[in-house]
PDB file of N, CA and C in Angstrom:
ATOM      1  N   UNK A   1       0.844  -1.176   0.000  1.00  0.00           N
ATOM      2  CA  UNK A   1       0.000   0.000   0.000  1.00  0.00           C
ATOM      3  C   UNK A   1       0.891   1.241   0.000  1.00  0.00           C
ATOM      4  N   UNK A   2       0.536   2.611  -0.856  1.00  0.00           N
ATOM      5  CA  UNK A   2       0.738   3.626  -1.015  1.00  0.00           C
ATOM      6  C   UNK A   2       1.074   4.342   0.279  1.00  0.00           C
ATOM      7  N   UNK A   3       1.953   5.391   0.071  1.00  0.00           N
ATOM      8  CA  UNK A   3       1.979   6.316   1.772  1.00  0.00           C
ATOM      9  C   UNK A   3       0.752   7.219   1.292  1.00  0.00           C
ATOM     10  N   UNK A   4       0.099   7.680   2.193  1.00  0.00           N
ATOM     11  CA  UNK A   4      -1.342   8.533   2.580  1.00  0.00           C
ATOM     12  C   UNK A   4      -0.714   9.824   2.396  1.00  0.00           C
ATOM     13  N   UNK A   5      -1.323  10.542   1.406  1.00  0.00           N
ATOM     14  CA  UNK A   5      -1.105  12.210   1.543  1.00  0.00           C
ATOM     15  C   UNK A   5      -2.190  12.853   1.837  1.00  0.00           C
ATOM     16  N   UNK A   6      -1.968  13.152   3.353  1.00  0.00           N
ATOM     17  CA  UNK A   6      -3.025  14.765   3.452  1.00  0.00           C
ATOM     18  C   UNK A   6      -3.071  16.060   2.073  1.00  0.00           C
ATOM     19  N   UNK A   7      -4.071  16.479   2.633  1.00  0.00           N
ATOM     20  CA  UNK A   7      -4.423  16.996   1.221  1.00  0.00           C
ATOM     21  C   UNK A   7      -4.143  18.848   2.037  1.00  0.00           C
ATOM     22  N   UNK A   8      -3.699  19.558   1.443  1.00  0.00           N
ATOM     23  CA  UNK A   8      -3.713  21.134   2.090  1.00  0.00           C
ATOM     24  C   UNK A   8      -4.177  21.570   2.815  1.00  0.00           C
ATOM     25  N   UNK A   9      -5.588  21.311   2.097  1.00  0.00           N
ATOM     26  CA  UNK A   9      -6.910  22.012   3.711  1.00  0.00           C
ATOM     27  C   UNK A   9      -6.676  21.257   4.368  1.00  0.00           C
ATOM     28  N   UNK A  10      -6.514  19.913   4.810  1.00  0.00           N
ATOM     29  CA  UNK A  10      -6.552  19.097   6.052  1.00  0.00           C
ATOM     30  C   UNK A  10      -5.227  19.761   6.759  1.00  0.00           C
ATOM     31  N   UNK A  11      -3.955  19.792   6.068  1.00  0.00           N
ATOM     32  CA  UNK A  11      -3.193  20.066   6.981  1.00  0.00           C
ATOM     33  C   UNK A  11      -3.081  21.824   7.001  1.00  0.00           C
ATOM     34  N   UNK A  12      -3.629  22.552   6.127  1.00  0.00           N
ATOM     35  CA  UNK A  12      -3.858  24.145   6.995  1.00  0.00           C
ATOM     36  C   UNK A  12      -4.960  23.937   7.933  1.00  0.00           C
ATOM     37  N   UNK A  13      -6.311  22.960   8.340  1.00  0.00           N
ATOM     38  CA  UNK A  13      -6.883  23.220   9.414  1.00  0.00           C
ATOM     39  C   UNK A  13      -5.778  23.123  10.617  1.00  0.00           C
ATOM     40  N   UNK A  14      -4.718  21.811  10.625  1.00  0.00           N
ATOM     41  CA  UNK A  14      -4.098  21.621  11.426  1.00  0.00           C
ATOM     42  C   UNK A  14      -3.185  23.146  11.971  1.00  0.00           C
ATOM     43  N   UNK A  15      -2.805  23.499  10.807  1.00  0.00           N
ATOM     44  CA  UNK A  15      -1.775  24.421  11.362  1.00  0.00           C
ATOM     45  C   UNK A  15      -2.481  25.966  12.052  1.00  0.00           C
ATOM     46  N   UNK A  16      -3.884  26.017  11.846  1.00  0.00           N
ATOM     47  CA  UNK A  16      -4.952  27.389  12.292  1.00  0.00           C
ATOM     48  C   UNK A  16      -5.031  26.643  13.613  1.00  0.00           C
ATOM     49  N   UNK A  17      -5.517  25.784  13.677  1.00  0.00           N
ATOM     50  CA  UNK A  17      -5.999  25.078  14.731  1.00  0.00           C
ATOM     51  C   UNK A  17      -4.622  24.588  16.408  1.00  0.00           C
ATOM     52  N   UNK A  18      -3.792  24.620  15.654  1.00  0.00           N
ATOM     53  CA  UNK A  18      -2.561  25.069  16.313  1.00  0.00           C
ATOM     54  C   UNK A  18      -1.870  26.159  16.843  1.00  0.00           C
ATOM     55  N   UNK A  19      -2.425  27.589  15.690  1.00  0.00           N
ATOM     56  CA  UNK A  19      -2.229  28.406  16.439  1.00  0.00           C
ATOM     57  C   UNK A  19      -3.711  29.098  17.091  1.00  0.00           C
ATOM     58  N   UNK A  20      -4.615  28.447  17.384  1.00  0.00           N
ATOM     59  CA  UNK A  20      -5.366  28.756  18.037  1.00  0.00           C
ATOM     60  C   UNK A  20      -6.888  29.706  17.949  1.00  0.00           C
ATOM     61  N   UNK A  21      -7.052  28.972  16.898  1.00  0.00           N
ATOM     62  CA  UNK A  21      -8.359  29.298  15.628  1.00  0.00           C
ATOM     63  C   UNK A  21      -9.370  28.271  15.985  1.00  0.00           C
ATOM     64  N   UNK A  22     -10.322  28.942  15.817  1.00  0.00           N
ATOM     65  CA  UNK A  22     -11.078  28.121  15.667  1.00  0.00           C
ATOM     66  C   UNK A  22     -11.729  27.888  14.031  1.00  0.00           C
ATOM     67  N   UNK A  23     -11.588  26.861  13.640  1.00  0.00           N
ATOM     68  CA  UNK A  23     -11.711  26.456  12.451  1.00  0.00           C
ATOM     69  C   UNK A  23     -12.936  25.610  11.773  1.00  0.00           C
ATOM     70  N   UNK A  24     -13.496  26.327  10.255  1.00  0.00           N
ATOM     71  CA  UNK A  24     -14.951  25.409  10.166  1.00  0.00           C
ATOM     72  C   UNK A  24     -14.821  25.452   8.868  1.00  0.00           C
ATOM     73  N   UNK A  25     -15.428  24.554   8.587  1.00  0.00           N
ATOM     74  CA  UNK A  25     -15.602  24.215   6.521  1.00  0.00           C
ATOM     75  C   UNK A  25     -16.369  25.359   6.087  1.00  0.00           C
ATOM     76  N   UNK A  26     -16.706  25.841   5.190  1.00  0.00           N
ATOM     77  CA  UNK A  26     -16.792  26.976   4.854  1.00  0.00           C
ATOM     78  C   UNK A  26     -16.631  26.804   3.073  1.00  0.00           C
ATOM     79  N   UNK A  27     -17.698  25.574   2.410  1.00  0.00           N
ATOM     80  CA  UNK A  27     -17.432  24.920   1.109  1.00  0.00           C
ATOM     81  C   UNK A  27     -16.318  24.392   1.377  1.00  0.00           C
ATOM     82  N   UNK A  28     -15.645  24.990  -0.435  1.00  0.00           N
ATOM     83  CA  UNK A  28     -14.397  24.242  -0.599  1.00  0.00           C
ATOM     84  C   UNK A  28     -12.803  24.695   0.550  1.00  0.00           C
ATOM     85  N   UNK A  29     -13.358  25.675   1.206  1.00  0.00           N
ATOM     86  CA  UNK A  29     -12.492  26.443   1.916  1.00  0.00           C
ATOM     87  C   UNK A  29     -12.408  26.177   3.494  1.00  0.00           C
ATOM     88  N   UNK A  30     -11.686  26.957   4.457  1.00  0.00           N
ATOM     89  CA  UNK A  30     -12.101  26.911   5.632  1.00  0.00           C
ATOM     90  C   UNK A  30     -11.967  28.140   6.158  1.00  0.00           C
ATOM     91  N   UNK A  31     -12.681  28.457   7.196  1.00  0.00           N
ATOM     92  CA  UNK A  31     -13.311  29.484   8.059  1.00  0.00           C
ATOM     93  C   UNK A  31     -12.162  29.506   9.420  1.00  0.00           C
ATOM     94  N   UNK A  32     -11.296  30.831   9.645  1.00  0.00           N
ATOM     95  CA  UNK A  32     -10.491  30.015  10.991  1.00  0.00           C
ATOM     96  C   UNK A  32     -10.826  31.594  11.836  1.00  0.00           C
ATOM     97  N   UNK A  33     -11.218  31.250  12.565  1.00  0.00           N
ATOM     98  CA  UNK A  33     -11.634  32.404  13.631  1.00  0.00           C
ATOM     99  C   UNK A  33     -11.016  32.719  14.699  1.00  0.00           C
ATOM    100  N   UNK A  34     -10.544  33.755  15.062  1.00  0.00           N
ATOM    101  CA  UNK A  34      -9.678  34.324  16.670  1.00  0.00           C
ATOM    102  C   UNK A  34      -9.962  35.387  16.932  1.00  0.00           C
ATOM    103  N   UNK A  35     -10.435  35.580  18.101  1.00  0.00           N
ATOM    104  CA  UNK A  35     -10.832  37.179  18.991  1.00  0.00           C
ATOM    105  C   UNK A  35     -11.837  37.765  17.375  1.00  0.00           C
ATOM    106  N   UNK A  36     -10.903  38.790  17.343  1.00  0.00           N
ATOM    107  CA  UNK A  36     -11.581  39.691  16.659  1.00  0.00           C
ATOM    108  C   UNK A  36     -11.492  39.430  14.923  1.00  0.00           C
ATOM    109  N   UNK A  37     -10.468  38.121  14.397  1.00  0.00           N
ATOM    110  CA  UNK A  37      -9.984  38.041  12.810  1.00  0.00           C
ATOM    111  C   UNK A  37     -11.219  36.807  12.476  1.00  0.00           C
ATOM    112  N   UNK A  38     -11.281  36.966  11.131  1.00  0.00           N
ATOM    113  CA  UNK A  38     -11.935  36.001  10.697  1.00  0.00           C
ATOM    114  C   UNK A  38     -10.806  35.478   9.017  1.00  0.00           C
ATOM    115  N   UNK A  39     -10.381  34.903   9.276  1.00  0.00           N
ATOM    116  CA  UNK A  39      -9.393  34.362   7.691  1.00  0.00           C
ATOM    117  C   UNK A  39      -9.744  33.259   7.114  1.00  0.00           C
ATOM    118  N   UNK A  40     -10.273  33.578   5.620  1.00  0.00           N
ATOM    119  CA  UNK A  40     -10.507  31.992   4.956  1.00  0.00           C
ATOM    120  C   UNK A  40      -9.208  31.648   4.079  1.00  0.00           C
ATOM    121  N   UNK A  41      -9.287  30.425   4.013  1.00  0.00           N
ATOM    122  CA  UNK A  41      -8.240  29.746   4.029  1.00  0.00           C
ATOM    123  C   UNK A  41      -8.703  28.961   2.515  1.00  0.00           C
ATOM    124  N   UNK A  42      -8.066  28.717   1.785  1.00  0.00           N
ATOM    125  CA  UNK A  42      -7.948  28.127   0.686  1.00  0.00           C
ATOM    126  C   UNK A  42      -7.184  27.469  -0.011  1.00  0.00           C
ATOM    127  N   UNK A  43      -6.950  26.631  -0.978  1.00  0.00           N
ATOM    128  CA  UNK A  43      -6.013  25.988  -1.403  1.00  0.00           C
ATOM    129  C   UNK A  43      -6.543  25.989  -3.082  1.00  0.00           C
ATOM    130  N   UNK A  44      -7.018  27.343  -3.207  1.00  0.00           N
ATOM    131  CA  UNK A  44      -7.603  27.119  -4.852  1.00  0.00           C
ATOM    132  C   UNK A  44      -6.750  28.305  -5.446  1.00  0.00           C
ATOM    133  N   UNK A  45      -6.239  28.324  -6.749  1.00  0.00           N
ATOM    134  CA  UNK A  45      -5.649  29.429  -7.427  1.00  0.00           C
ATOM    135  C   UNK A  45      -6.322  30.422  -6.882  1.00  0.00           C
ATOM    136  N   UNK A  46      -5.578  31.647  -6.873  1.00  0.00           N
ATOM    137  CA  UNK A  46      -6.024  33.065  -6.301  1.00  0.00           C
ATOM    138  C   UNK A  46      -6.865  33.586  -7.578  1.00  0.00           C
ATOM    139  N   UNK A  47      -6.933  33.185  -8.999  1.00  0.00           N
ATOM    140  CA  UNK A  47      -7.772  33.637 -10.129  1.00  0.00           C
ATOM    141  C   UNK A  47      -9.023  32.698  -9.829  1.00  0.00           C
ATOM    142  N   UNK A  48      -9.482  32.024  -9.297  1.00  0.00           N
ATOM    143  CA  UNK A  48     -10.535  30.941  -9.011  1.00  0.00           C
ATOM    144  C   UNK A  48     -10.986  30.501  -7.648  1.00  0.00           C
ATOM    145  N   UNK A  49     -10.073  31.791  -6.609  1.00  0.00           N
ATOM    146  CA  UNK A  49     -10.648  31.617  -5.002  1.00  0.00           C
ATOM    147  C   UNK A  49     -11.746  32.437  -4.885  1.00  0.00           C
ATOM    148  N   UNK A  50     -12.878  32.224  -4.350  1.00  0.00           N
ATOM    149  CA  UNK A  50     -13.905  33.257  -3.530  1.00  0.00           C
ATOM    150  C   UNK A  50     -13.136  34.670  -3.170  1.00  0.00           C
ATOM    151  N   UNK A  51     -13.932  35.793  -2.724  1.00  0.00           N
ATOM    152  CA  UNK A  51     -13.387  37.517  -2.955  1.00  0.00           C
ATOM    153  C   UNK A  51     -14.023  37.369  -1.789  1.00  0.00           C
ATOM    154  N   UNK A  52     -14.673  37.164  -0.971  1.00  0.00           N
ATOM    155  CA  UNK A  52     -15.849  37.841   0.336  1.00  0.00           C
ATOM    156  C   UNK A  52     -14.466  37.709   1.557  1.00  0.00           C
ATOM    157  N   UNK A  53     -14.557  38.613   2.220  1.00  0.00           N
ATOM    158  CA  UNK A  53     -13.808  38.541   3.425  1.00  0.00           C
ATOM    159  C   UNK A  53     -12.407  39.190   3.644  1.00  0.00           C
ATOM    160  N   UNK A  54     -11.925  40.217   4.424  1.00  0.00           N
ATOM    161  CA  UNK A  54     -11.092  41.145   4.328  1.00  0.00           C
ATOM    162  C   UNK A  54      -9.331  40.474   4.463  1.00  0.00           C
ATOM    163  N   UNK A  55      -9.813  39.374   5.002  1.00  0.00           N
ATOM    164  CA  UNK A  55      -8.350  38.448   5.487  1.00  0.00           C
ATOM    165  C   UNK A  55      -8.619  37.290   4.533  1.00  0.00           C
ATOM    166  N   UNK A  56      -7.252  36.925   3.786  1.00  0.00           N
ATOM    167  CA  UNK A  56      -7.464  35.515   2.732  1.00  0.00           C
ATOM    168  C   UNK A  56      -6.033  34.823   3.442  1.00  0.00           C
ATOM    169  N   UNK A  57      -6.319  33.496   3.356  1.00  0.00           N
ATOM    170  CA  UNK A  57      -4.818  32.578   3.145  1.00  0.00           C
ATOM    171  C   UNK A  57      -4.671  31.547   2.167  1.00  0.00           C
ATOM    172  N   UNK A  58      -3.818  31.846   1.750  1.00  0.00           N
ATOM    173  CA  UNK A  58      -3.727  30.644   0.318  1.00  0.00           C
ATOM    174  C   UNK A  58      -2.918  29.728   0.602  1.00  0.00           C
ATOM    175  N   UNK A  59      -3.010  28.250   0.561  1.00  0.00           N
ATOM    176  CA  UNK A  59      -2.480  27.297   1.157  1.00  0.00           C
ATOM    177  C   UNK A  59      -1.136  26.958  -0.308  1.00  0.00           C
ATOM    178  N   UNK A  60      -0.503  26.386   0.195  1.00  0.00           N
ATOM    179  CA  UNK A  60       0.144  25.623  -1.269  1.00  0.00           C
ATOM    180  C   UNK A  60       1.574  24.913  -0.709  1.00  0.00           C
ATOM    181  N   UNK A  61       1.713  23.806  -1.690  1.00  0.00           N
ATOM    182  CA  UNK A  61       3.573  23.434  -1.663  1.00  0.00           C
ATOM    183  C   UNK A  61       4.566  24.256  -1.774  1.00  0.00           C
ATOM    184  N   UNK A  62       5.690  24.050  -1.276  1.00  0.00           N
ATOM    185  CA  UNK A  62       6.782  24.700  -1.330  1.00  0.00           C
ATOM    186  C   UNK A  62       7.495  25.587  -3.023  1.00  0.00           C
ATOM    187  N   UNK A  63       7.025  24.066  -3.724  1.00  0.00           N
ATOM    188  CA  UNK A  63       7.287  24.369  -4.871  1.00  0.00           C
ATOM    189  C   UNK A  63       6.518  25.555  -6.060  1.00  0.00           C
ATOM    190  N   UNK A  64       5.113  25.643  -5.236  1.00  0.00           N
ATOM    191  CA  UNK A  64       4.165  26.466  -6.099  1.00  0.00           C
ATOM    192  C   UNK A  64       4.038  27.691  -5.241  1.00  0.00           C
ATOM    193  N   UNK A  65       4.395  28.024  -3.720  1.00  0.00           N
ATOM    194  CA  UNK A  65       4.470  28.996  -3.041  1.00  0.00           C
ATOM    195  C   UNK A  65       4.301  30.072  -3.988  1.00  0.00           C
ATOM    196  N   UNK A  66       6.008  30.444  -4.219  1.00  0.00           N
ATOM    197  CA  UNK A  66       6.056  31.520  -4.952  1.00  0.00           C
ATOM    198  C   UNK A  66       5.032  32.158  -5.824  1.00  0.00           C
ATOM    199  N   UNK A  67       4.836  31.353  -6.973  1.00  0.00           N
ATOM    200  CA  UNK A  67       3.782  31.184  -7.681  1.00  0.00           C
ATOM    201  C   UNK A  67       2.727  31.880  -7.424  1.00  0.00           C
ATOM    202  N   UNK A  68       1.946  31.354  -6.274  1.00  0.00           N
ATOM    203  CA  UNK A  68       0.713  31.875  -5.684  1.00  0.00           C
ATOM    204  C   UNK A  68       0.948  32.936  -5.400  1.00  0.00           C
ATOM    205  N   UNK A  69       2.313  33.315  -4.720  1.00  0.00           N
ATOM    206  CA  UNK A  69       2.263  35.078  -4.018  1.00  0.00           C
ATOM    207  C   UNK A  69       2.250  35.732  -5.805  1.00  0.00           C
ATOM    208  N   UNK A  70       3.381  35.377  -6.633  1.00  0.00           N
ATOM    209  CA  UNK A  70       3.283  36.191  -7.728  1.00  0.00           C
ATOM    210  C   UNK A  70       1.698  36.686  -8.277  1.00  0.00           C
ATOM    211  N   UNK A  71       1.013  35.702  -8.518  1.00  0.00           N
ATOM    212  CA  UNK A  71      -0.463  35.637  -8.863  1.00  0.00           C
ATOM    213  C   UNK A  71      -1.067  36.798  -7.943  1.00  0.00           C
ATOM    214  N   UNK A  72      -0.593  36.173  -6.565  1.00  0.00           N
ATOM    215  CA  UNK A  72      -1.802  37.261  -5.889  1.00  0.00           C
ATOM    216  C   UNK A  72      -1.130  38.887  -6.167  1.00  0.00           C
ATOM    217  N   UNK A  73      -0.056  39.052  -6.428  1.00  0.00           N
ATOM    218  CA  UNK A  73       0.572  41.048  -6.740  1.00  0.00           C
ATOM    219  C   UNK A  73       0.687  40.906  -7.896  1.00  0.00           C
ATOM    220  N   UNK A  74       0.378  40.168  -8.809  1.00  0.00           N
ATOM    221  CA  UNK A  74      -0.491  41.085 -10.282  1.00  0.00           C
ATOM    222  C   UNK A  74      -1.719  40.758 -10.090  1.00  0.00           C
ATOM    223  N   UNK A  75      -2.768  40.471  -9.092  1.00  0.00           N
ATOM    224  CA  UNK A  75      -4.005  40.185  -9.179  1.00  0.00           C
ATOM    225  C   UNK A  75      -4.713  41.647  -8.802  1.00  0.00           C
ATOM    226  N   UNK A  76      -3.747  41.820  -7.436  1.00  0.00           N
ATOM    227  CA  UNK A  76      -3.955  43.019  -6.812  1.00  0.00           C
ATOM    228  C   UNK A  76      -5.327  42.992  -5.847  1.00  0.00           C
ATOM    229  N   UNK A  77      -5.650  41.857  -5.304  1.00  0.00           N
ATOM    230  CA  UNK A  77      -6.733  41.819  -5.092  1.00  0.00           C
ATOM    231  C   UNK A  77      -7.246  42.838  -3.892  1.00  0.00           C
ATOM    232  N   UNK A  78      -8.766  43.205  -3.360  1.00  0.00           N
ATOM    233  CA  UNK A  78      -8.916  44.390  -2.313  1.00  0.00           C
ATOM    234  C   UNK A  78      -9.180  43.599  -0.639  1.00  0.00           C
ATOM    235  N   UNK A  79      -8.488  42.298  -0.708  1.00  0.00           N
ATOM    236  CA  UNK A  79      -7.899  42.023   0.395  1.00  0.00           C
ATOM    237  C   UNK A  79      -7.079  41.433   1.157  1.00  0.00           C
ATOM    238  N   UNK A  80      -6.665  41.916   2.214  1.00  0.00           N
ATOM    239  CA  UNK A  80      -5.211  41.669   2.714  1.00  0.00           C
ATOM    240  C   UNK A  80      -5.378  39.678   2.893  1.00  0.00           C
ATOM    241  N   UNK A  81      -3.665  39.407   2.224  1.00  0.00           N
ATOM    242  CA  UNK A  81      -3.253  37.880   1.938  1.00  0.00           C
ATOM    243  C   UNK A  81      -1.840  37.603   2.064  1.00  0.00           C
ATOM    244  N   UNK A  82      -2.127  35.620   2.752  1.00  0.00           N
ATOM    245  CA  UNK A  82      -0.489  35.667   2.400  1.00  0.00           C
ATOM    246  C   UNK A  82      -0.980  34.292   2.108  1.00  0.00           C
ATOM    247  N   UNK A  83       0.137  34.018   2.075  1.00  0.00           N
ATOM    248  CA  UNK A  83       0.053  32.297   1.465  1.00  0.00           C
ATOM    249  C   UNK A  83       1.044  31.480   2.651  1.00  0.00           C
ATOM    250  N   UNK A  84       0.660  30.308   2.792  1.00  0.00           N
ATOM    251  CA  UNK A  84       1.149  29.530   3.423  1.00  0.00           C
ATOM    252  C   UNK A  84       1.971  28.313   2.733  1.00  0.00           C
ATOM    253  N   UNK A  85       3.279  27.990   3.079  1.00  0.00           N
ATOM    254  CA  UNK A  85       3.803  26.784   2.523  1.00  0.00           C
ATOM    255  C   UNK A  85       3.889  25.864   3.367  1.00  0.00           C
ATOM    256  N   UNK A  86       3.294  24.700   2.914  1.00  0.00           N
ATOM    257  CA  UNK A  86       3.420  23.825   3.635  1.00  0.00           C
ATOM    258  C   UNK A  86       3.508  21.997   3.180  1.00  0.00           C
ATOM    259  N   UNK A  87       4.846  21.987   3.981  1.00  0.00           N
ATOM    260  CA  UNK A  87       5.721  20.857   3.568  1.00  0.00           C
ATOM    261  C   UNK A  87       5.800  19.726   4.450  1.00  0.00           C
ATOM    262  N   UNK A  88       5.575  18.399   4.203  1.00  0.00           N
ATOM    263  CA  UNK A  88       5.673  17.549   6.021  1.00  0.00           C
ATOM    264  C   UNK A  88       5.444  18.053   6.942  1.00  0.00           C
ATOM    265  N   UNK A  89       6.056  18.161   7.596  1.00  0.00           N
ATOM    266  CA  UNK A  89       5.789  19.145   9.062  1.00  0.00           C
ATOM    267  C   UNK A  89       6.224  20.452   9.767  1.00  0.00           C
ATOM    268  N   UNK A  90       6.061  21.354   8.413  1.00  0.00           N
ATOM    269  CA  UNK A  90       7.360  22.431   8.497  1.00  0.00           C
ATOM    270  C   UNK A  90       5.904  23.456   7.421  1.00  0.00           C
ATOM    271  N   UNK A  91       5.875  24.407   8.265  1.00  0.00           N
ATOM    272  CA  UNK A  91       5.058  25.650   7.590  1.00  0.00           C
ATOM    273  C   UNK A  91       5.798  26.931   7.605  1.00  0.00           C
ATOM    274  N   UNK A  92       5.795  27.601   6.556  1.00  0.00           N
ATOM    275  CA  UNK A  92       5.939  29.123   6.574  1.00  0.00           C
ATOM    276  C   UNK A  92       5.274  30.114   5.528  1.00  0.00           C
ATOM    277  N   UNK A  93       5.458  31.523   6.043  1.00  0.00           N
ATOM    278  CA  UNK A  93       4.105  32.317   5.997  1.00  0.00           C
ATOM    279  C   UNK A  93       4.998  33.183   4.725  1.00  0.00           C
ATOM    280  N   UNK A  94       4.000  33.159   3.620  1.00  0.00           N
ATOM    281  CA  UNK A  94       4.664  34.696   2.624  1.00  0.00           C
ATOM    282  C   UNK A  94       3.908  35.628   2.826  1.00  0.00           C
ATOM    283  N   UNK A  95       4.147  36.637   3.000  1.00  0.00           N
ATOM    284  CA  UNK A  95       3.239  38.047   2.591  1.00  0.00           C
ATOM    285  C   UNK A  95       3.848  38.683   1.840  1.00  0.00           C
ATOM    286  N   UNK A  96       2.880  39.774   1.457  1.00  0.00           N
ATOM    287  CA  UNK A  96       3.057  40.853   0.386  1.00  0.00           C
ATOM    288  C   UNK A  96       3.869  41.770   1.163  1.00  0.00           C
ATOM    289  N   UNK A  97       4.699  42.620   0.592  1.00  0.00           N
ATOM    290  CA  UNK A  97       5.407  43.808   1.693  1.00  0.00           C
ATOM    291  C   UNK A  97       4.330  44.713   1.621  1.00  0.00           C
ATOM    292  N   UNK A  98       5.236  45.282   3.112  1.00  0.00           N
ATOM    293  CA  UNK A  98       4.004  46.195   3.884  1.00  0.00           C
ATOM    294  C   UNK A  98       3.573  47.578   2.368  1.00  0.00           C
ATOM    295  N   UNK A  99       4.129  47.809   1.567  1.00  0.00           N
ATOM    296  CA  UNK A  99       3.763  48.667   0.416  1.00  0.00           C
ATOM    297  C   UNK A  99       2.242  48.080  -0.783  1.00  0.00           C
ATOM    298  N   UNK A 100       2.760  47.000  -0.704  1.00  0.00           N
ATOM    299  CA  UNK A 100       1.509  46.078  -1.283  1.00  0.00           C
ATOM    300  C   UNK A 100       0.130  46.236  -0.617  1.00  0.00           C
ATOM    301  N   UNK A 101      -0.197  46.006   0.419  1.00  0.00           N
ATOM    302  CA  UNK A 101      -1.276  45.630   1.519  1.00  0.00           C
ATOM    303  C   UNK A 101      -2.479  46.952   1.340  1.00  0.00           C
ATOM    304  N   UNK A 102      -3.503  46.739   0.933  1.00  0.00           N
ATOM    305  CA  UNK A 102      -4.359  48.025   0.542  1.00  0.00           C
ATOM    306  C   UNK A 102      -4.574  48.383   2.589  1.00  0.00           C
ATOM    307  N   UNK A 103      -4.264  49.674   2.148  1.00  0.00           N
ATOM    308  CA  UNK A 103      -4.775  50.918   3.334  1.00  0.00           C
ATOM    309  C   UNK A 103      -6.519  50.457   4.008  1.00  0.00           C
ATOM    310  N   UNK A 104      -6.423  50.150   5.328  1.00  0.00           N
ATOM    311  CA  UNK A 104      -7.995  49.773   5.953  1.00  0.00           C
ATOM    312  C   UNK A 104      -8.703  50.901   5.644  1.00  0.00           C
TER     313      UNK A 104
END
């Protein structure tokens, strides 16, 4: 038998849910909630993710990371995003620089 691959959303619930989100399906996406943020979370191209909601996270491999941030600063979209890479058991966060990020 094959080794088992978690699939993105399963392991970005893990990693919201770690830092202390509360986390809910939300369709193809997930919903991760703290105090006062609400961030959906996705693992779909940024040209083919849902727009509703002022906080986005885009899930992806190491290898397509980049990728996704490029997409999202020519997309330009009107809300604040970063993307998450995530590899075995090892996550890290891209954002846009603070010049990118539309003004609240």
């Amino acid at each position: 038998m094959g080794a088992v691959s978690t699939s993105l959303i399963e392991e970005a619930r893990t990693v919201f849910r770690d830092l202390g989100y509360d986390v809910t399906d939300e369709g193809d996406e997930l919903r991760a909630e703290r105090k006062w943020r609400t961030v959906y979370v996705t693992a779909a191209d940024p040209d083919e993710a849902n727009t509703h909601g002022r906080l986005r996270c885009f899930v992806a491999r190491a290898d397509r990371a980049t990728i996704v941030r490029d997409q999202l600063l020519d997309l330009e979209p009107d809300y604040d995003w970063a993307v998450i890479t995530i590899d075995e058991d090892e996550s890290r966060v891209l954002h846009p620089s603070a010049d990118i990020l539309p003004a609240p």
